[in-house]
PDB file of N, CA and C in Angstrom:
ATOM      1  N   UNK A   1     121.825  63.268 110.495  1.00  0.00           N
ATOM      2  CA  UNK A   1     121.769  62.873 109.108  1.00  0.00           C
ATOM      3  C   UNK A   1     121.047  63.968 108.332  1.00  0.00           C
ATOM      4  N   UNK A   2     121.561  63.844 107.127  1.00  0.00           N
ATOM      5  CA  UNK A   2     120.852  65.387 106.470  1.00  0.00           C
ATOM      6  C   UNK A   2     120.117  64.542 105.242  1.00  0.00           C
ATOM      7  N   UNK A   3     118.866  65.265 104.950  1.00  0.00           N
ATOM      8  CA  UNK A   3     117.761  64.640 103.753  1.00  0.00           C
ATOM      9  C   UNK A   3     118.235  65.642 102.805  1.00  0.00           C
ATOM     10  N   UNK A   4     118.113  64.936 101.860  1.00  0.00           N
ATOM     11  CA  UNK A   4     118.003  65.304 100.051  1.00  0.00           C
ATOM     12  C   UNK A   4     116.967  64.505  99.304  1.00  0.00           C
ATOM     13  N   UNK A   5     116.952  65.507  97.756  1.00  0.00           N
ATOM     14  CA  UNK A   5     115.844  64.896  97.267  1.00  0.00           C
ATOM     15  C   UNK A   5     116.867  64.851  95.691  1.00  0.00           C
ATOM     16  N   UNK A   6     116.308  63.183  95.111  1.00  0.00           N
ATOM     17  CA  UNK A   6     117.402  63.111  93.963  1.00  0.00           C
ATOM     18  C   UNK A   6     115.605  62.872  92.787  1.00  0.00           C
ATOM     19  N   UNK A   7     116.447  63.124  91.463  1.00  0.00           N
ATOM     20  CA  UNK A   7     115.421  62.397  90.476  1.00  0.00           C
ATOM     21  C   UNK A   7     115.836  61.730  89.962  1.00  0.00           C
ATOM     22  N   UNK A   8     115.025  60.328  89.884  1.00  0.00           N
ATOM     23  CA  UNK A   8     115.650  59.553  89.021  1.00  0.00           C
ATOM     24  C   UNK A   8     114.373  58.820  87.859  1.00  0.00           C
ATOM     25  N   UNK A   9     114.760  58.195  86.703  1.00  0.00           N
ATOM     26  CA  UNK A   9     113.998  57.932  85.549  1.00  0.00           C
ATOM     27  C   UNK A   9     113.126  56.433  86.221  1.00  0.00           C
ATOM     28  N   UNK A  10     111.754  56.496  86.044  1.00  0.00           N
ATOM     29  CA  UNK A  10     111.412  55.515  86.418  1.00  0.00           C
ATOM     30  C   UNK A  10     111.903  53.879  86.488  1.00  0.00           C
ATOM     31  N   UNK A  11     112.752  54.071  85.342  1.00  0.00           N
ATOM     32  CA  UNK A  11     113.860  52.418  85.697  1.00  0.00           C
ATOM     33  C   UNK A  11     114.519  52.449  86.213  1.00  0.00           C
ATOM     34  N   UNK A  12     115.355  53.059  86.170  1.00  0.00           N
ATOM     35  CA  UNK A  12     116.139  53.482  87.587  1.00  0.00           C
ATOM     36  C   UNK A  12     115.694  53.298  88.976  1.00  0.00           C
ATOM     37  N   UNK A  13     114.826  54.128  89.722  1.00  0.00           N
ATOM     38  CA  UNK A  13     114.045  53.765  90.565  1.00  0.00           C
ATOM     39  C   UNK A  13     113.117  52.218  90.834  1.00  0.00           C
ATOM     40  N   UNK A  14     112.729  51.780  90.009  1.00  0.00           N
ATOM     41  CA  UNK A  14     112.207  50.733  89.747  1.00  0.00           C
ATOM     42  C   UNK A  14     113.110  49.373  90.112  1.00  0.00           C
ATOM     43  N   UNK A  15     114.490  49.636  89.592  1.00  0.00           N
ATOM     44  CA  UNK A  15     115.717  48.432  89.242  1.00  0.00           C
ATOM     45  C   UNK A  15     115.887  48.896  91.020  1.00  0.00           C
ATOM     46  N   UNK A  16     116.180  49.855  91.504  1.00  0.00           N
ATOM     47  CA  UNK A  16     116.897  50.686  92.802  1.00  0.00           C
ATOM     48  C   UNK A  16     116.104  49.791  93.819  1.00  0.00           C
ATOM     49  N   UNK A  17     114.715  50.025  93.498  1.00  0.00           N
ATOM     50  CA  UNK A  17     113.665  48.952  94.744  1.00  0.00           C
ATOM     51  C   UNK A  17     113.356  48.005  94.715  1.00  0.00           C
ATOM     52  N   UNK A  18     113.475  47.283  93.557  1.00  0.00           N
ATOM     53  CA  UNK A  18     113.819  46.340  93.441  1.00  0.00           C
ATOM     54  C   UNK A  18     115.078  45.497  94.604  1.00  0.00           C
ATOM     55  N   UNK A  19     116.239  45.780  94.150  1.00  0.00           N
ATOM     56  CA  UNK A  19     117.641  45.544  94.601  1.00  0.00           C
ATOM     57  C   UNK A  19     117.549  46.161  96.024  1.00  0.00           C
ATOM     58  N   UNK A  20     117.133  46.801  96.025  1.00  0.00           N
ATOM     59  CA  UNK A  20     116.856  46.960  97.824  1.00  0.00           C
ATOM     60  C   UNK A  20     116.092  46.536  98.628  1.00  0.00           C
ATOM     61  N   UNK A  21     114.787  45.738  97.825  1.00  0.00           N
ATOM     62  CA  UNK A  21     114.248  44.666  98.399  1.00  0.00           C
ATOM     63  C   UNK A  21     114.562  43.171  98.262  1.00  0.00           C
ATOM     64  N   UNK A  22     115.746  42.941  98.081  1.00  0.00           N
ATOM     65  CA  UNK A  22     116.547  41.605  97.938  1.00  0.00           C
ATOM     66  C   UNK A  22     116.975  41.922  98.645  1.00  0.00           C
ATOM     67  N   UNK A  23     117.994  42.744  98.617  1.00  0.00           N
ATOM     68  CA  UNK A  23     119.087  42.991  99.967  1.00  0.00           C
ATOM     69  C   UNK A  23     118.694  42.680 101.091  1.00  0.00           C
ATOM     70  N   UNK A  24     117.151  43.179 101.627  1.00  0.00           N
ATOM     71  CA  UNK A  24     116.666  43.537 102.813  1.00  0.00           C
ATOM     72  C   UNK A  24     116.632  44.492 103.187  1.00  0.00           C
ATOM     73  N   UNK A  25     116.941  45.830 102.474  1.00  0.00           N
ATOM     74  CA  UNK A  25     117.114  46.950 103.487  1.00  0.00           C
ATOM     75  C   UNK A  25     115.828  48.070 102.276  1.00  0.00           C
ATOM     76  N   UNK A  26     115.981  49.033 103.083  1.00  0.00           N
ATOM     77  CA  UNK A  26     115.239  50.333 102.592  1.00  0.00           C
ATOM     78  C   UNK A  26     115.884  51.215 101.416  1.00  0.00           C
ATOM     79  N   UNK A  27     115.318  51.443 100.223  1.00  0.00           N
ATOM     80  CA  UNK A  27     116.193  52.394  99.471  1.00  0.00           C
ATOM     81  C   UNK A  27     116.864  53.438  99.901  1.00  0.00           C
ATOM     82  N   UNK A  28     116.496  53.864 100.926  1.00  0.00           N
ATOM     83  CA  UNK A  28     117.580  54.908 101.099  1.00  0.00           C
ATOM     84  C   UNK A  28     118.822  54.308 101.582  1.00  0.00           C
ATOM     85  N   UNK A  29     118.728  53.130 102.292  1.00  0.00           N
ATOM     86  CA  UNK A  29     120.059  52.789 102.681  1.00  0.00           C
ATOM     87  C   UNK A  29     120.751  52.292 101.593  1.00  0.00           C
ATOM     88  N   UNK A  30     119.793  51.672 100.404  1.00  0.00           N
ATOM     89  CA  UNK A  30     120.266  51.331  99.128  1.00  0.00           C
ATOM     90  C   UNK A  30     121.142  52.419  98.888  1.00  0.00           C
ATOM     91  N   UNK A  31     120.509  54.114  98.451  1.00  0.00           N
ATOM     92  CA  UNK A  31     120.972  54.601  98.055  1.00  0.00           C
ATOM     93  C   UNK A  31     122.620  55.430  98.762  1.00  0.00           C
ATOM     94  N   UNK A  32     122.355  54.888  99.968  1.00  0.00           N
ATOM     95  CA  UNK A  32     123.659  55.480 100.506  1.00  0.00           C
ATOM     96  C   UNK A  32     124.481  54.485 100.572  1.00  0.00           C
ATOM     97  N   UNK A  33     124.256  53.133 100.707  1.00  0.00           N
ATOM     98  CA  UNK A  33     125.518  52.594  99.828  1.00  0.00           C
ATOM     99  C   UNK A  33     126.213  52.937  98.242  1.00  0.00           C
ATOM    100  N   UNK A  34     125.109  52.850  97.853  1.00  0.00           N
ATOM    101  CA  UNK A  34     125.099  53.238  96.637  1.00  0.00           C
ATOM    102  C   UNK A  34     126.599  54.565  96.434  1.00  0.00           C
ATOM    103  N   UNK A  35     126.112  55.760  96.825  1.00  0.00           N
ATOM    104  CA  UNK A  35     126.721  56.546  97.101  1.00  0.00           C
ATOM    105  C   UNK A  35     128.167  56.579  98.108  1.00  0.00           C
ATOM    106  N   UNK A  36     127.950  55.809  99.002  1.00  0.00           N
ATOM    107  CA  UNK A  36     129.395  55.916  99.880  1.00  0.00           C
ATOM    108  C   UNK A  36     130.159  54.503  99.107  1.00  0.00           C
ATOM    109  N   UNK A  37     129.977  54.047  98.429  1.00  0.00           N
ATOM    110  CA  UNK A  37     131.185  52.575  97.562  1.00  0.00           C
ATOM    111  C   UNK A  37     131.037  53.583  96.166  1.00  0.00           C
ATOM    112  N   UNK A  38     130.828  54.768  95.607  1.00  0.00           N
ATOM    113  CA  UNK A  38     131.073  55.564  94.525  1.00  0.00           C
ATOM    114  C   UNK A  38     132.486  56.765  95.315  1.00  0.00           C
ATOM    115  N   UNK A  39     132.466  56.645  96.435  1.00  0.00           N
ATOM    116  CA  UNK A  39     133.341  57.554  96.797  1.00  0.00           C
ATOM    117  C   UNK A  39     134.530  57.332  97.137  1.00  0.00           C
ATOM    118  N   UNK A  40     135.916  58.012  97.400  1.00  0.00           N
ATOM    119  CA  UNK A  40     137.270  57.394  97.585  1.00  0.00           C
ATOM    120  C   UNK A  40     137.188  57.376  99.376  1.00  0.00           C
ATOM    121  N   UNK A  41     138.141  56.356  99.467  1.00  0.00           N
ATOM    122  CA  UNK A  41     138.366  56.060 100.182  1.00  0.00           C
ATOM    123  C   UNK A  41     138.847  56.792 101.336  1.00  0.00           C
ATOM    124  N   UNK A  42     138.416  56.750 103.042  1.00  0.00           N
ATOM    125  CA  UNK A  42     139.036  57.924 104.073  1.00  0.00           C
ATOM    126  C   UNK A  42     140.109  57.803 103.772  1.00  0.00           C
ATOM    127  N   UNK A  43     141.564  58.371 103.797  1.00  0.00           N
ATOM    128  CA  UNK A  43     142.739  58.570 103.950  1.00  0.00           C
ATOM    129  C   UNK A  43     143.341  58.533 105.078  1.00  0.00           C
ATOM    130  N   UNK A  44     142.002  58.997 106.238  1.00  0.00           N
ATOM    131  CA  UNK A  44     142.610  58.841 108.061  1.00  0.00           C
ATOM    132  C   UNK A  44     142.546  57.774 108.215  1.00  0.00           C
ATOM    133  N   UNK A  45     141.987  56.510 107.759  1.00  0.00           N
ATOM    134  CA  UNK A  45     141.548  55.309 108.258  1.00  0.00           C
ATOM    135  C   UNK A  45     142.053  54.194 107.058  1.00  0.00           C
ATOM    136  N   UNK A  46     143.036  54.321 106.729  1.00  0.00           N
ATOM    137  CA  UNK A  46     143.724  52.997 105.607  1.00  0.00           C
ATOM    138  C   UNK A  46     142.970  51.953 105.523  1.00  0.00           C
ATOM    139  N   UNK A  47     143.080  51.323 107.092  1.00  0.00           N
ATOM    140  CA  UNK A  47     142.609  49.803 106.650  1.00  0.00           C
ATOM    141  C   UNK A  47     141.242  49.952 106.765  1.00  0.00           C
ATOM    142  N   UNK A  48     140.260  50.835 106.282  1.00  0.00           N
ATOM    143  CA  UNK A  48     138.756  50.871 106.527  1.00  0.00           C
ATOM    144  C   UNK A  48     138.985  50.532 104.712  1.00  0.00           C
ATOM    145  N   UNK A  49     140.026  50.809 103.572  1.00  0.00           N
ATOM    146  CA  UNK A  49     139.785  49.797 102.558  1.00  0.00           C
ATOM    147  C   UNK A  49     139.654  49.006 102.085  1.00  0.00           C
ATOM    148  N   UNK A  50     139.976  47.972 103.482  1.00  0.00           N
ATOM    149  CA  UNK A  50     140.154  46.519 103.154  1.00  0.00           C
ATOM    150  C   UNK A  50     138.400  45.959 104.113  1.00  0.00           C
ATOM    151  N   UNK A  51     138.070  47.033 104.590  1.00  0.00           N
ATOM    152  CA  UNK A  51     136.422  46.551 105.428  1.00  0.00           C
ATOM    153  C   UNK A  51     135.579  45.944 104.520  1.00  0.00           C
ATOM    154  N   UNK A  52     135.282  44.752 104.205  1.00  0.00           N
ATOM    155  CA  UNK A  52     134.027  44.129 103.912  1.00  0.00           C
ATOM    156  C   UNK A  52     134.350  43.310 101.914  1.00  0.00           C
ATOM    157  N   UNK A  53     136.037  43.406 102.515  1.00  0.00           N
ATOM    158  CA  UNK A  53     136.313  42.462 101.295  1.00  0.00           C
ATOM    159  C   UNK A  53     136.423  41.430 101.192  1.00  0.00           C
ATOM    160  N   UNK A  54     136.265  40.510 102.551  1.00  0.00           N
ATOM    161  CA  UNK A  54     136.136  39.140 102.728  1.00  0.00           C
ATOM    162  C   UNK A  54     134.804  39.207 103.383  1.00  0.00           C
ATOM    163  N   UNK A  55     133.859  37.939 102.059  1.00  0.00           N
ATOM    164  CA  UNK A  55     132.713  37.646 102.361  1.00  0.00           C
ATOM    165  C   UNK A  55     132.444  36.098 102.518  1.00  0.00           C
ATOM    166  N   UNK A  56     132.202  35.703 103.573  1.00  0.00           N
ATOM    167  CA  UNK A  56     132.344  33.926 103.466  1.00  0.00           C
ATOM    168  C   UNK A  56     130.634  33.655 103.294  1.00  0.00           C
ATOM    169  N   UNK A  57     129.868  34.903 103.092  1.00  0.00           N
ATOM    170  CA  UNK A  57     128.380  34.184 103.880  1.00  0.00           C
ATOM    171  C   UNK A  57     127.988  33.694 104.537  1.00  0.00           C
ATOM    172  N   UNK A  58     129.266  33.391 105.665  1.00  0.00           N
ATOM    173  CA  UNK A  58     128.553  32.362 106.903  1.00  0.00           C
ATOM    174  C   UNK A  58     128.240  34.020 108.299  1.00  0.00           C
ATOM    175  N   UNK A  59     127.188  33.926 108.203  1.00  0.00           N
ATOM    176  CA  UNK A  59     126.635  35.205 109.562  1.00  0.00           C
ATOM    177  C   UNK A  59     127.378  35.019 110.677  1.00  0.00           C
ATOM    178  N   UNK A  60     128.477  34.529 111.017  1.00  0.00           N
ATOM    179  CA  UNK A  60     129.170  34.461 111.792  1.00  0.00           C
ATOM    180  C   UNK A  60     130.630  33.830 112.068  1.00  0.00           C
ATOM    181  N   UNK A  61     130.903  34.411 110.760  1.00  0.00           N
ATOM    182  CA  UNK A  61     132.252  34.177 110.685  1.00  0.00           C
ATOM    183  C   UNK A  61     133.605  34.797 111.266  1.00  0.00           C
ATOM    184  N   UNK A  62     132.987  35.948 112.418  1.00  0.00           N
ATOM    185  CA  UNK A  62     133.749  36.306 113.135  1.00  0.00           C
ATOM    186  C   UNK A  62     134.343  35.445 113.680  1.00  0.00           C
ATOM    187  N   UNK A  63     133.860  34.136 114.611  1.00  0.00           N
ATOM    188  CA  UNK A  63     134.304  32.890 115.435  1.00  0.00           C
ATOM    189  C   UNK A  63     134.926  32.460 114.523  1.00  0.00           C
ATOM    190  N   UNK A  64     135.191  32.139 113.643  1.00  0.00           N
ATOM    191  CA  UNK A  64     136.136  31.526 112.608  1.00  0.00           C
ATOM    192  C   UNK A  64     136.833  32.471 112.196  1.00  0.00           C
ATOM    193  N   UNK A  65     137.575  33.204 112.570  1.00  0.00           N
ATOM    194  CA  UNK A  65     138.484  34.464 111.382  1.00  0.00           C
ATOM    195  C   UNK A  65     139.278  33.716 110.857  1.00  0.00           C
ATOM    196  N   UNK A  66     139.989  33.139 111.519  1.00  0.00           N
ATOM    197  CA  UNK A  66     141.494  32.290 111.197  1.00  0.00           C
ATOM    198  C   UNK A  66     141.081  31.585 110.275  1.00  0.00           C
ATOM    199  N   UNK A  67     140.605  30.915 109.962  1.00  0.00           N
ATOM    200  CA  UNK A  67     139.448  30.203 108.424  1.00  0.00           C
ATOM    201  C   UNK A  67     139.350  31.405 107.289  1.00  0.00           C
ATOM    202  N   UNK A  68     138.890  32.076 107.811  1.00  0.00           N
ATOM    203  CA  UNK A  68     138.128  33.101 106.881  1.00  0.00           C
ATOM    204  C   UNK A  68     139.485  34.023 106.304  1.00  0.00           C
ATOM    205  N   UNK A  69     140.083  34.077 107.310  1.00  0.00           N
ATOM    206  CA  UNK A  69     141.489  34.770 106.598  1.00  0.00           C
ATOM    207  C   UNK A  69     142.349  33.674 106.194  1.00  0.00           C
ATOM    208  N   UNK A  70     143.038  33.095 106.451  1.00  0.00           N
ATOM    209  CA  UNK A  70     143.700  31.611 106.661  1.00  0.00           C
ATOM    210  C   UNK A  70     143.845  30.702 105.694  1.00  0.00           C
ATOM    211  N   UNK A  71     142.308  30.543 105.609  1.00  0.00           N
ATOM    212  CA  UNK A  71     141.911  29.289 104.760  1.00  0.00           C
ATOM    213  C   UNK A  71     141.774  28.042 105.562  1.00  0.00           C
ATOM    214  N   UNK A  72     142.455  27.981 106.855  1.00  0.00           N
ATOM    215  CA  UNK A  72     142.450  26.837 107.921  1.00  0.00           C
ATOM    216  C   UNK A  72     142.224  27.640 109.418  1.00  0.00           C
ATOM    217  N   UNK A  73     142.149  26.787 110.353  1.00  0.00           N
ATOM    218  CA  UNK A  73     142.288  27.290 111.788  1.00  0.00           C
ATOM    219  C   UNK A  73     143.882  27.941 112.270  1.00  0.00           C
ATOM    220  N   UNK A  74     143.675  27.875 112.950  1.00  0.00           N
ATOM    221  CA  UNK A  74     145.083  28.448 113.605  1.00  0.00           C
ATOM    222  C   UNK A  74     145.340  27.648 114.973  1.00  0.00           C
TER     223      UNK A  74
END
């Protein structure tokens, strides 16, 4: 992984750690989401566009896909 250094205006930063302490995670991972959902999409990997567009909120909705895609079981 490679480090950089960004500036940003104290609200900015402020709103940034904020929102990254809801999330749960660390600003930098804030900020590299941040940064990798500002960027286009791989072109080698198609269906990596459709990764993380179904959100049910249930932490384990893998065991249920057929629901989660579906709308019912299978």
């Amino acid at each position: 992984m490679l480090r950089t250094q960004i500036s940003l205006s104290q609200e900015d930063y402020d709103a940034a750690k904020a929102e990254a302490a809801r999330l749960g995670i660390s600003l930098a991972e804030f900020v590299r989401r941040a940064v990798r959902s500002a960027l286009p999409a791989d072109d080698s990997q198609p269906w990596m566009s459709y990764a993380g567009m179904v959100e049910s909120g249930d932490p384990v909705s893998s065991l249920t896909i057929d629901e989660v895609v579906y709308g019912h079981e299978r």
